[in-house]
Protein backbone atom coordinates (compact mmCIF):
# COMPACT_ATOMS: atom_id res chain seq x y z
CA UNK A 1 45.50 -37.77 12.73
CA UNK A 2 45.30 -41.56 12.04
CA UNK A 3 47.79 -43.89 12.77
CA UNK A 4 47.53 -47.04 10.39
CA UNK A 5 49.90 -50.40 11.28
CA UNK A 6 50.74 -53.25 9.33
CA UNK A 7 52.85 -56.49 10.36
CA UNK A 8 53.69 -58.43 7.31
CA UNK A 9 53.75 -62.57 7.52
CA UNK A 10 55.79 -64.40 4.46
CA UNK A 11 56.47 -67.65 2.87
CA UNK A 12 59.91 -69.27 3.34
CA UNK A 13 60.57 -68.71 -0.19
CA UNK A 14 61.10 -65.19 0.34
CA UNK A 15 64.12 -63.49 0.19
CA UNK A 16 66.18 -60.83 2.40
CA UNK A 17 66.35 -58.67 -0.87
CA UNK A 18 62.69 -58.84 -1.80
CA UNK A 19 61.46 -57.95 1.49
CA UNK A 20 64.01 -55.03 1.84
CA UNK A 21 62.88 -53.80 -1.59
CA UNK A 22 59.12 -54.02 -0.22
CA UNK A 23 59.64 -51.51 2.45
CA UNK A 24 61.95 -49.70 0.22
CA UNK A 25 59.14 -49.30 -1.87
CA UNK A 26 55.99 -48.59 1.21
CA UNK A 27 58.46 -45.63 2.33
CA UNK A 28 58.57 -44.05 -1.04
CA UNK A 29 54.76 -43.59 -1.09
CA UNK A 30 55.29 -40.64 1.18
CA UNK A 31 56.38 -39.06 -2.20
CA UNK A 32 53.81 -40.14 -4.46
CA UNK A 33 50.64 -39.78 -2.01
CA UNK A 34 49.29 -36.70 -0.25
CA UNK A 35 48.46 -36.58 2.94
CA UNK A 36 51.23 -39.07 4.62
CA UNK A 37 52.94 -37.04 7.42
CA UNK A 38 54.98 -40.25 8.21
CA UNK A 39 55.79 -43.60 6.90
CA UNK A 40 58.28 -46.30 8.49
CA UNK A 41 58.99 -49.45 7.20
CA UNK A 42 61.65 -52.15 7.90
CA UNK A 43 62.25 -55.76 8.77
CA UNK A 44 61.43 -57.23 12.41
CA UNK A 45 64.28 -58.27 14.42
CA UNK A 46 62.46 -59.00 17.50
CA UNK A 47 61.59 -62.67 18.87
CA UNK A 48 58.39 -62.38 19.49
CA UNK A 49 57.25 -61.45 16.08
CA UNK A 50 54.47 -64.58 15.83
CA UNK A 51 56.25 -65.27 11.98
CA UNK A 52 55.57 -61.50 10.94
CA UNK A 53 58.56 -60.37 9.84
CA UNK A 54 58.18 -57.00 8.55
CA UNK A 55 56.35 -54.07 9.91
CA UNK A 56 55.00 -50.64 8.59
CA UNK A 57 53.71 -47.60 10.22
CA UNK A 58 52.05 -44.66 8.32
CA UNK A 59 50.63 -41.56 9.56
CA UNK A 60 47.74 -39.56 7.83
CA UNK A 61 46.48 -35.98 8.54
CA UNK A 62 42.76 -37.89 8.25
CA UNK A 63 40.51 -40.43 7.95
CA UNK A 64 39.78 -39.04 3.97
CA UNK A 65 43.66 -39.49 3.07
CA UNK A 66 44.28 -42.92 4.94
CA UNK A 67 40.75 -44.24 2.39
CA UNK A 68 42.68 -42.61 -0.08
CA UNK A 69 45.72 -44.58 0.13
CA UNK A 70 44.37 -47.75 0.35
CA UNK A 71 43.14 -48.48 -2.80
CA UNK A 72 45.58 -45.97 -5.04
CA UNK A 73 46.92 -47.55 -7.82
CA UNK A 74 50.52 -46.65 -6.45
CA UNK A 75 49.58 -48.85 -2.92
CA UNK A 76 47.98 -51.29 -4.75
CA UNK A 77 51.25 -51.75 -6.71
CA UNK A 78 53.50 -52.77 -3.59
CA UNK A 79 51.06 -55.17 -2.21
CA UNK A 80 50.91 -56.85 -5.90
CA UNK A 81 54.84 -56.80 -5.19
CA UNK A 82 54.75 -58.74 -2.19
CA UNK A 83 52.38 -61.13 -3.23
CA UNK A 84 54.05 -61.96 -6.06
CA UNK A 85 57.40 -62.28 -3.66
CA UNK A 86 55.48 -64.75 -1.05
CA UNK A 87 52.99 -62.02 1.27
CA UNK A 88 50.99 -65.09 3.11
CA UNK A 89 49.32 -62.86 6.11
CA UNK A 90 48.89 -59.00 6.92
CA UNK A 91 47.52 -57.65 10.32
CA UNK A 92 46.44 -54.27 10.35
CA UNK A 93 45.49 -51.98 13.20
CA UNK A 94 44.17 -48.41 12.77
CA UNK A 95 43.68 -45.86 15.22
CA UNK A 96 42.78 -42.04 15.50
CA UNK A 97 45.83 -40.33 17.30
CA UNK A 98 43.61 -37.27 19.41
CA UNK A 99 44.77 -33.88 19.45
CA UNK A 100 46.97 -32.91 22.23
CA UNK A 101 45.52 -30.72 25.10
């Protein structure tokens, strides 16, 4: 399995609503793309955030569906979403989750 992680940086233009409706939207992909066993999404409320205020967490049965995902039209879609709504910064960390014993 591969765990992928995103933290999400704005602009101060940004608004409550728009950043709700982005991880409104990152959680629905779990019904428009095979191969996500999991996907969270939802605003930071911790202080030590660095300015990145929203996080996401997806889970993939492989490598082959997370390089799916990435550049689908339907992924592709959301991040044109938050651009649009003031994305200034992503950091992304992914990682293959081994098997258990």
């Amino acid at each position: 399995m591969i765990e992928h992680i995103v933290l999400f940086k704005f602009s101060d233009e940004i608004t409550e609503e728009q950043k709700e409706e982005g991880a409104r939207r990152l959680r629905h992909l779990i019904h428009e793309l095979p191969g996500i066993l999991d996907i969270q999404a939802g605003q930071n409320y911790s202080t030590r955030g660095k300015g990145y205020s929203m996080a996401l967490t997806v889970r993939f049965r492989s490598k082959a569906d997370h390089e799916h995902y990435t550049p689908s039209p339907e992924h592709q879609a959301i991040v044109s979403y938050l651009k649009e709504a003031g994305l200034i910064d992503t950091l992304a960390v992914d990682f293959e989750i081994p098997d258990p014993e």
